[in-house]
C-alpha atoms as a PDB file:
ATOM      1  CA  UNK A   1     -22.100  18.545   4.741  1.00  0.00           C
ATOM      2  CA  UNK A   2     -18.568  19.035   3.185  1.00  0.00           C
ATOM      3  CA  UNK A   3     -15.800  18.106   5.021  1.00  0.00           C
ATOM      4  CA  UNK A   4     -11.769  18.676   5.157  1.00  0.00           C
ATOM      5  CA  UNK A   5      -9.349  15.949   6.357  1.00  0.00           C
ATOM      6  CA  UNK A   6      -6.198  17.418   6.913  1.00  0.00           C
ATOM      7  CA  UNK A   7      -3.810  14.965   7.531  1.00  0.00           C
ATOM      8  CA  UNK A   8      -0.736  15.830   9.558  1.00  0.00           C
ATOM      9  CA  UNK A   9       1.059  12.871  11.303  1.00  0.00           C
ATOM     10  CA  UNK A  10       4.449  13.485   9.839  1.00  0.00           C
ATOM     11  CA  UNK A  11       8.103  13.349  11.609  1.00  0.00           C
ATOM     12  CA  UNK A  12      10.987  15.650  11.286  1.00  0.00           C
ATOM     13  CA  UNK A  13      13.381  13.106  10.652  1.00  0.00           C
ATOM     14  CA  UNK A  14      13.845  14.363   6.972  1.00  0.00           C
ATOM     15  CA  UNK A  15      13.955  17.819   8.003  1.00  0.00           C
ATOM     16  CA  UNK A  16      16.704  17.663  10.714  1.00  0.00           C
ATOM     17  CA  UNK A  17      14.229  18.499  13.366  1.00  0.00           C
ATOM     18  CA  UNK A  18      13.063  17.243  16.410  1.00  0.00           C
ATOM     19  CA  UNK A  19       9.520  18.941  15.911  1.00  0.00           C
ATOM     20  CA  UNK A  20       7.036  17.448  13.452  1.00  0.00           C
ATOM     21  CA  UNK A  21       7.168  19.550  10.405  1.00  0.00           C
ATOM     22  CA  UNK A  22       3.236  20.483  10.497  1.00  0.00           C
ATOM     23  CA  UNK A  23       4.729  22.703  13.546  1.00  0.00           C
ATOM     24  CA  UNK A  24       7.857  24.212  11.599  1.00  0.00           C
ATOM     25  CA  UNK A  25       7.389  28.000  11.603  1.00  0.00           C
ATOM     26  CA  UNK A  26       6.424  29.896   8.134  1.00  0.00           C
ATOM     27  CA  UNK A  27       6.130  33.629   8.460  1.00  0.00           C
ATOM     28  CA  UNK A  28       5.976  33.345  12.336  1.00  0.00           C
ATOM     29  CA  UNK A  29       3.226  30.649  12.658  1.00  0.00           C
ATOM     30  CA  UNK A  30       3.130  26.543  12.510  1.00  0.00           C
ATOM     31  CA  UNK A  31       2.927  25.556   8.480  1.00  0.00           C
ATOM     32  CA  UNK A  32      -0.093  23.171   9.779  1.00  0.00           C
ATOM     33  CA  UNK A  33      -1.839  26.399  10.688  1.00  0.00           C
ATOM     34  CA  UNK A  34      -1.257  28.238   7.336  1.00  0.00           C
ATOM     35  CA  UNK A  35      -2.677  25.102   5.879  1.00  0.00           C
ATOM     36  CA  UNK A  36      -5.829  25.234   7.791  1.00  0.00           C
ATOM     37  CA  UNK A  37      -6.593  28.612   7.120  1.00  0.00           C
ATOM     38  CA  UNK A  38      -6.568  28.100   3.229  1.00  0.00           C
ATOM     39  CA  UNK A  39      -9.470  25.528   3.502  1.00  0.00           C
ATOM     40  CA  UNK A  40     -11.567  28.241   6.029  1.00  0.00           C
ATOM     41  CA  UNK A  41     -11.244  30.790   3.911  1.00  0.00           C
ATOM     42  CA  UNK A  42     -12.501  28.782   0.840  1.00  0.00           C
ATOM     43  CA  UNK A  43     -15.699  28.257   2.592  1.00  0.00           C
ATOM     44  CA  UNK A  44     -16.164  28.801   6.609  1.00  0.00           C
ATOM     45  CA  UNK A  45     -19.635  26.104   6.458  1.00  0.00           C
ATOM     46  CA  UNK A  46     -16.625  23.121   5.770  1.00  0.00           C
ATOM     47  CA  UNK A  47     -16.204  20.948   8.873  1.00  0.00           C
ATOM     48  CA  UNK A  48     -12.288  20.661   9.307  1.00  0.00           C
ATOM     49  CA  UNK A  49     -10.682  17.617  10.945  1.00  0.00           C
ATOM     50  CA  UNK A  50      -7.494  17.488  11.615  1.00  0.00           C
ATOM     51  CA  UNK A  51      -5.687  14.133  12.295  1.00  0.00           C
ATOM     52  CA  UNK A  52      -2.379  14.113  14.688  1.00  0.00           C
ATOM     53  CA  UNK A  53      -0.363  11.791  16.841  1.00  0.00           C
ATOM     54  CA  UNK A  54      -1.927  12.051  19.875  1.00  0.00           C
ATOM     55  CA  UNK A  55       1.422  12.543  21.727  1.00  0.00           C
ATOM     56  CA  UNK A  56       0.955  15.880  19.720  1.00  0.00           C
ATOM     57  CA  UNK A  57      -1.907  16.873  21.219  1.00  0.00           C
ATOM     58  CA  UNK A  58      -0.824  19.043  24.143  1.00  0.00           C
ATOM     59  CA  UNK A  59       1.143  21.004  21.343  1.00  0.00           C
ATOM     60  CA  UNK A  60      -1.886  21.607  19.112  1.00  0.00           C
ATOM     61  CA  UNK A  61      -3.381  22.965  22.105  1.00  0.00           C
ATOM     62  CA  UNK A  62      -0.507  25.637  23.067  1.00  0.00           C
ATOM     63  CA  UNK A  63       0.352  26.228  19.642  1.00  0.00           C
ATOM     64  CA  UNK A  64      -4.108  27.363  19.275  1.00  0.00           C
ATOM     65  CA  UNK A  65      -3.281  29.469  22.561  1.00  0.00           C
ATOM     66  CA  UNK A  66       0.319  31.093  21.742  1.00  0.00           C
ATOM     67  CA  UNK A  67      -1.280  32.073  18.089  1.00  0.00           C
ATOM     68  CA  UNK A  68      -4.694  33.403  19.272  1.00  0.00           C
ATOM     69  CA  UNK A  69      -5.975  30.599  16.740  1.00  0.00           C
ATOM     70  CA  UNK A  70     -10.211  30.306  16.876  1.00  0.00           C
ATOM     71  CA  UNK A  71     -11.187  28.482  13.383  1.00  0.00           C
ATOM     72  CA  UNK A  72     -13.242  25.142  14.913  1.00  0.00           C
ATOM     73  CA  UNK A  73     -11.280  22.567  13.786  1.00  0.00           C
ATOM     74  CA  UNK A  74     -12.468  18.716  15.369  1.00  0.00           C
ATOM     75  CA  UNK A  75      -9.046  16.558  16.604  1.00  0.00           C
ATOM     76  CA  UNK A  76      -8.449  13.181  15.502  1.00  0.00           C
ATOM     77  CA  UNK A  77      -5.489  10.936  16.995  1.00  0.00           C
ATOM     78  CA  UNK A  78      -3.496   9.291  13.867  1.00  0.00           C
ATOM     79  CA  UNK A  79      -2.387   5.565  13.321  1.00  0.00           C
ATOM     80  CA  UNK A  80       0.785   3.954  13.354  1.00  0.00           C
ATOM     81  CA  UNK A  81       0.683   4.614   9.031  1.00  0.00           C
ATOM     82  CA  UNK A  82      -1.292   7.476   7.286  1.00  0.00           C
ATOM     83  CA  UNK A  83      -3.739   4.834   6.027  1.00  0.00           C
ATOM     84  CA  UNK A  84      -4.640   3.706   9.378  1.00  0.00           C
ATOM     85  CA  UNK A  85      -4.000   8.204  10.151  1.00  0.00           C
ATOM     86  CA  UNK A  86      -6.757   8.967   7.403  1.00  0.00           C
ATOM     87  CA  UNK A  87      -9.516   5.754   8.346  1.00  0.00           C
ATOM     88  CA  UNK A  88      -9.354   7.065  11.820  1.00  0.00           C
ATOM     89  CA  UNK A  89     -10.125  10.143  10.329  1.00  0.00           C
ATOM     90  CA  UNK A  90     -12.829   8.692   8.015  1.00  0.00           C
ATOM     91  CA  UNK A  91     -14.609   6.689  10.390  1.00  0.00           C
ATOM     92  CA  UNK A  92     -14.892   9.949  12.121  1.00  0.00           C
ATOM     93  CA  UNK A  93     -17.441  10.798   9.646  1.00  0.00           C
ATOM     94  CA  UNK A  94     -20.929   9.693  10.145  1.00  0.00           C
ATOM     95  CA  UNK A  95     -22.727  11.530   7.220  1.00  0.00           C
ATOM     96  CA  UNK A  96     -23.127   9.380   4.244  1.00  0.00           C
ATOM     97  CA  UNK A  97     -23.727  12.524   2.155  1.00  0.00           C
ATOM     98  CA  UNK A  98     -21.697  15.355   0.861  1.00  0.00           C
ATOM     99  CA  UNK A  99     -17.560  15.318   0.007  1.00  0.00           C
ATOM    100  CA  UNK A 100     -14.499  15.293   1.854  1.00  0.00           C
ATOM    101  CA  UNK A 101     -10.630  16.439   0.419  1.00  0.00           C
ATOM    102  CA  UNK A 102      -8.257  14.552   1.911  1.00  0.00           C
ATOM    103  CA  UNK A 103      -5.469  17.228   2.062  1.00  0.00           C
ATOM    104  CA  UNK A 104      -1.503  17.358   3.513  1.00  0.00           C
ATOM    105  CA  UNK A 105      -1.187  19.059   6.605  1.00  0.00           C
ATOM    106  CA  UNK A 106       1.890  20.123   5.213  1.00  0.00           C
ATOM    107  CA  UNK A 107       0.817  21.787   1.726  1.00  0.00           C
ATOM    108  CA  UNK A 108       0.175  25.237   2.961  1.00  0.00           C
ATOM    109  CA  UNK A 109       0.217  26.857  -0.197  1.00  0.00           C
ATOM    110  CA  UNK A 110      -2.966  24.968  -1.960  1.00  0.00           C
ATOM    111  CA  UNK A 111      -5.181  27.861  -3.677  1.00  0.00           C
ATOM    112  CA  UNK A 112      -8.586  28.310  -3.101  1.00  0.00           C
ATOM    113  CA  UNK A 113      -9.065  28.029  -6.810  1.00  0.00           C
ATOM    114  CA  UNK A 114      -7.674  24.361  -6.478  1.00  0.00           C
ATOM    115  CA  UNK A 115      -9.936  23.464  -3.856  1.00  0.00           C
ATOM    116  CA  UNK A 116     -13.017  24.546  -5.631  1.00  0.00           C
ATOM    117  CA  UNK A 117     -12.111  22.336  -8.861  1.00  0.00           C
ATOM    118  CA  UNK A 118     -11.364  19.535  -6.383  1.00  0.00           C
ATOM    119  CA  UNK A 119     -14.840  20.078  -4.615  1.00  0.00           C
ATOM    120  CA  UNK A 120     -16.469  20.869  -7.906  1.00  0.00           C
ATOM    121  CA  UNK A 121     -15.235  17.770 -10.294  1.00  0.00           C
ATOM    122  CA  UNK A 122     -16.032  15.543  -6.790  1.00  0.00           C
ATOM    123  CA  UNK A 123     -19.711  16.973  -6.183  1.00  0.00           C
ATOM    124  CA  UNK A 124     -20.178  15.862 -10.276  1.00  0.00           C
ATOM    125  CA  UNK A 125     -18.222  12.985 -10.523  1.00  0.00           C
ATOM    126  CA  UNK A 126     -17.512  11.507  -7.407  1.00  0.00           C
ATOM    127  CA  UNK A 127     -13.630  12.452  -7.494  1.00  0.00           C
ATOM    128  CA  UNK A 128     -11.333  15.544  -7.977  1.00  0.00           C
ATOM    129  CA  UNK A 129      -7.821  15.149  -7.749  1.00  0.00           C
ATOM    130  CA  UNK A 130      -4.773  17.513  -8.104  1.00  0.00           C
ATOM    131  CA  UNK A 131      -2.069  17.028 -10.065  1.00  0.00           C
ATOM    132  CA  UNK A 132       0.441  18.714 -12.536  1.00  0.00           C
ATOM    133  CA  UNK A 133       2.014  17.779 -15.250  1.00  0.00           C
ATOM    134  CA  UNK A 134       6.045  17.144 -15.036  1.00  0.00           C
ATOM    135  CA  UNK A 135       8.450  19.638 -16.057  1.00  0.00           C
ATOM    136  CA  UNK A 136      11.180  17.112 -16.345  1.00  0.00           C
ATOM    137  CA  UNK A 137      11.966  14.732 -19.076  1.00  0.00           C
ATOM    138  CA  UNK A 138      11.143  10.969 -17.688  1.00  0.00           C
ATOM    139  CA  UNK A 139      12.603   8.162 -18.065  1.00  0.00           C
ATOM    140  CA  UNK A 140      11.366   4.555 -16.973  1.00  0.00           C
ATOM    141  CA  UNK A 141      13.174   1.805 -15.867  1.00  0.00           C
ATOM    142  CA  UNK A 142      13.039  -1.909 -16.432  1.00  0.00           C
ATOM    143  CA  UNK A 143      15.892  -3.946 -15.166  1.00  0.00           C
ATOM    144  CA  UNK A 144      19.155  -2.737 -16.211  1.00  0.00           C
ATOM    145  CA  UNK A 145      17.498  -0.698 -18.933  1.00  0.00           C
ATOM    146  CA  UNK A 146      16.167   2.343 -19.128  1.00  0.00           C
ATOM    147  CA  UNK A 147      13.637   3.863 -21.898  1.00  0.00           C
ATOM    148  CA  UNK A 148      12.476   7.779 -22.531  1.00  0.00           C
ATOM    149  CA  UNK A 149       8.906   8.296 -21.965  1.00  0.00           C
ATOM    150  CA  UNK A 150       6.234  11.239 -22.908  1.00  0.00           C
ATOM    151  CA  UNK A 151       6.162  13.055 -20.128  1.00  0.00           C
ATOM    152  CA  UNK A 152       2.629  14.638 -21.357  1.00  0.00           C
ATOM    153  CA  UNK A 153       1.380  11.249 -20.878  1.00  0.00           C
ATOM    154  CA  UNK A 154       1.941  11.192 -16.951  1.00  0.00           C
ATOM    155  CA  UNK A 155       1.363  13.112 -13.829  1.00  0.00           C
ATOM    156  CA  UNK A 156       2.386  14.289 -10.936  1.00  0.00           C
ATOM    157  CA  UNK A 157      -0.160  13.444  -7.950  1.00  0.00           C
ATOM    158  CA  UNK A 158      -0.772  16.457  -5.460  1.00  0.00           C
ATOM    159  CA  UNK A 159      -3.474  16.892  -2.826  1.00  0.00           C
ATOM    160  CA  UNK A 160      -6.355  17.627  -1.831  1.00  0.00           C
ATOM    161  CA  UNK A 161      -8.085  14.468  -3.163  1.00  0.00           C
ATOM    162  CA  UNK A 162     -11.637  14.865  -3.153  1.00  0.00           C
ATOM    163  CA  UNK A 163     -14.155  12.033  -2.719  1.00  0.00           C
ATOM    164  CA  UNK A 164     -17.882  11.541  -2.369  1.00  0.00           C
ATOM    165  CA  UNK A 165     -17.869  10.648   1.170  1.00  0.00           C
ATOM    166  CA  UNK A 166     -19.700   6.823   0.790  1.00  0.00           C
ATOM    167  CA  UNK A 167     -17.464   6.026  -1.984  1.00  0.00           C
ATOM    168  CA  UNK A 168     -13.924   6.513   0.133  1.00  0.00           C
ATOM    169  CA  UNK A 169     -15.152   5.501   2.930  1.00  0.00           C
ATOM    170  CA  UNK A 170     -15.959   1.950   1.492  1.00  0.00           C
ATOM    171  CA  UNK A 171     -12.244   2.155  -0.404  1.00  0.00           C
ATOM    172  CA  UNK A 172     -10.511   1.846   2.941  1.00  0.00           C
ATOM    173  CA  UNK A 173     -12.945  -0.629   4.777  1.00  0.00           C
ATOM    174  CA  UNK A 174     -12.547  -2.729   1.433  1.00  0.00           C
ATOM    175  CA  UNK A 175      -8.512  -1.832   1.386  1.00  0.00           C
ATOM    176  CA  UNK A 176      -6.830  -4.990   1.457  1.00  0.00           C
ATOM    177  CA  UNK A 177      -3.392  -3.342   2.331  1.00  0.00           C
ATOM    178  CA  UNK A 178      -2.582  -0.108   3.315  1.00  0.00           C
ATOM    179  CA  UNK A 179       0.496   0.423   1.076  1.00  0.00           C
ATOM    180  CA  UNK A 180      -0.964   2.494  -1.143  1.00  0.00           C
ATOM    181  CA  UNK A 181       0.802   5.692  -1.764  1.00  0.00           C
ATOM    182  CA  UNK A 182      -2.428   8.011  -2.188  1.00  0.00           C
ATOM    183  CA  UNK A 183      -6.012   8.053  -1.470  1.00  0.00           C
ATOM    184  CA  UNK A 184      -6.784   8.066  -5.590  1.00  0.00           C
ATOM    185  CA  UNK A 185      -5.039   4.703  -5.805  1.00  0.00           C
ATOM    186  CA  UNK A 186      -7.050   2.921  -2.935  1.00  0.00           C
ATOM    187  CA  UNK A 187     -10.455   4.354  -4.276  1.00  0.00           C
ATOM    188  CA  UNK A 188      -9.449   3.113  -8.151  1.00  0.00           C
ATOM    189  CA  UNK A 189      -8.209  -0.368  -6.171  1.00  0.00           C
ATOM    190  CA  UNK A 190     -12.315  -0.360  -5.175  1.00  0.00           C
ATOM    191  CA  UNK A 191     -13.544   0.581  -8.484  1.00  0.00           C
ATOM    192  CA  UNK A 192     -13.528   4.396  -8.195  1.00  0.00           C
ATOM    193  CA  UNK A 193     -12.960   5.923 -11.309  1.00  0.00           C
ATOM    194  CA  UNK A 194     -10.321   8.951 -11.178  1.00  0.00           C
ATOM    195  CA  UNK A 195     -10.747  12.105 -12.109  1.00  0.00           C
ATOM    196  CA  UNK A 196      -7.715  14.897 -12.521  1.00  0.00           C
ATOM    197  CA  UNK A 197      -7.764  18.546 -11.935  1.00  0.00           C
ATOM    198  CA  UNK A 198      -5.141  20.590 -12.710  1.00  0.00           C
ATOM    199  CA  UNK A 199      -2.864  21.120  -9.933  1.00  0.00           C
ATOM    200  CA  UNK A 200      -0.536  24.249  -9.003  1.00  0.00           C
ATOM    201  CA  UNK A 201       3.436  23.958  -8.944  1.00  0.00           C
ATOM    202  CA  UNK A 202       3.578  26.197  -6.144  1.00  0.00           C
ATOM    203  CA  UNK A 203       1.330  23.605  -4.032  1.00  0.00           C
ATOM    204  CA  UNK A 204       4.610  22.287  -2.741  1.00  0.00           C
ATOM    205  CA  UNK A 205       4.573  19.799   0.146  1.00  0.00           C
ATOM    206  CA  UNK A 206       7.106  20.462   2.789  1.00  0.00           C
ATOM    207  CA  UNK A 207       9.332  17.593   3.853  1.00  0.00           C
ATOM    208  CA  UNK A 208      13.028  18.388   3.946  1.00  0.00           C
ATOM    209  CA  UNK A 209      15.405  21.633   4.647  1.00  0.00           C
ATOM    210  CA  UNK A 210      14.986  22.773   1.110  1.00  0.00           C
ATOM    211  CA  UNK A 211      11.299  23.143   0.729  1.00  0.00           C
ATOM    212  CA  UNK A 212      11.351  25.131   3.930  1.00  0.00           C
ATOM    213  CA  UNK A 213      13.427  27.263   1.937  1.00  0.00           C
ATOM    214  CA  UNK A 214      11.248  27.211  -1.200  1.00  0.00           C
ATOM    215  CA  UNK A 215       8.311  27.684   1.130  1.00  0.00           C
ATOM    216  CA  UNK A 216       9.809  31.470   2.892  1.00  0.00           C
ATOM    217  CA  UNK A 217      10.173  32.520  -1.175  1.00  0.00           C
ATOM    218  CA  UNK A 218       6.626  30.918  -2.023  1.00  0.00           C
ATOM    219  CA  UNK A 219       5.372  33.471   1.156  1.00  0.00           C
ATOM    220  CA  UNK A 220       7.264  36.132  -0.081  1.00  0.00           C
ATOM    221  CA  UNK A 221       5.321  35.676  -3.843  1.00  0.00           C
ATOM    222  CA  UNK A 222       2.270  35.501  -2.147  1.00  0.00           C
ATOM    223  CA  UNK A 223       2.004  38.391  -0.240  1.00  0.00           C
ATOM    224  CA  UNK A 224       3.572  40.365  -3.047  1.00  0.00           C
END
C-alpha cells in the first residue's frame, strides 16, 4: 500500500489572516483541497492522510460539506511542531511495506508528473525528493564575509518527499531533535541516502499575501 501524508498544520500569521492558510480560497475552494485532489487523481488506490490541528477539525468537516467534497481522506490531529505533526501522522501507519510522500498541504500546484518520479525513484531507491535548481546567483556567508558560490552546485528543497515507509518511520523514532527543516534531512541524519528529482518552479508553497497572488496567476496558467 502507497500512502500520502499531507501535512497541513500551518497558521495565518504570515498571511494576515485569521484562517489557517490550508483553508484560504483558490478558484472558489480551500487551497488544502486543491492539494488533495492532485494526489487522487495521480492514482485513486493511494491512502491519503491528512494531518490538522484538531481545533480544525469541525472546519475540515464543513468545509467537506459546503464543497460537496467525497475523496476518502483518513484525519490525523497535528503536534505542537510539524515533526511531532508528521510522526503522528507516521505512526498512523501500520504497514511496513510500500511508500509514503510526505507532501505540503499548502503546495497545490505539485504535478502528477512530479509525484510519479517521487513515487518512482522511492519504490527503486528508497527516496525521491523534489527539488529545483536556483535561479538566483548565491552567495554564502561566514562571519562578516561573504563569498559567491555555484549555484549549479545547490538546490532548492520542495515536496513531496518520498520514503520507503520502514525507513522514515525509523528516521523519526531515531530523531534525536525535531529541528530539522525537512523530512530528507532527518532520514540522511539516520543513514538514508538522498535521492533528488527534479522539481517544478510552479510547485510554489503558499505562505504569505504574495504567493496567494502568484497562486490566482499559477490557476489561471493551468486551466489555460
Amino acid at each position: 500500500m502507497d500512502y500520502a501524508l499531507i501535512v497541513a498544520g500551518g497558521s495565518g500569521k504570515r498571511m494576515g489572516s485569521h484562517k489557517p492558510k490550508q483553508f484560504l480560497l483558490l478558484d472558489k475552494q480551500p487551497v488544502l483541497l486543491h492539494t488533495i485532489k492532485v494526489f487522487y487523481r495521480f492514482s485513486k488506490s493511494l491512502k491519503i492522510i491528512i494531518v490538522l490541528p484538531q481545533s480544525e477539525f469541525s472546519t475540515w468537516e464543513s468545509l467537506v460539506k459546503e464543497h460537496d467534497f467525497n475523496i476518502p481522506v483518513t484525519l490525523i490531529a497535528g503536534g505542537e511542531t510539524r515533526f511531532d505533526s508528521v510522526k503522528n501522522g507516521l505512526d498512523s501507519i501500520h504497514d511496513s511495506d510500500g511508500l509514503v510522500a510526505i507532501h505540503d498541504g499548502v503546495r497545490p500546484f505539485v504535478s502528477i508528473e512530479v509525484i510519479k518520479k517521487c513515487y518512482d525513484s522511492a519504490r527503486l531507491h528508497g527516496s525521491g525528493v523534489a527539488a529545483v535548481t536556483s535561479k538566483d546567483s548565491i552567495r554564502k556567508i561566514t562571519g562578516d564575509q561573504n563569498i559567491s558560490v555555484l549555484r549549479d552546485d545547490y538546490r532548492l528543497m520542495q515536496t513531496p518527499q518520498t520514503f520507503n515507509i520502514k525507513l522514515i518511520k525509523e528516521a523519526y523514532q531515531m530523531a534525536s531533535h525535531k529541528e530539522f527543516t525537512d523530512d530528507a534531512s532527518l532520514a540522511e541524519s539516520n543513514g538514508v541516502k538522498i535521492r533528488l528529482v527534479e522539481g517544478d518552479y510552479d510547485n510554489l508553497k503558499i505562505t504569505t499575501p504574495e504567493d496567494l497572488i502568484i497562486a490566482q496567476a499559477l490557476l489561471t496558467k493551468v486551466k489555460l
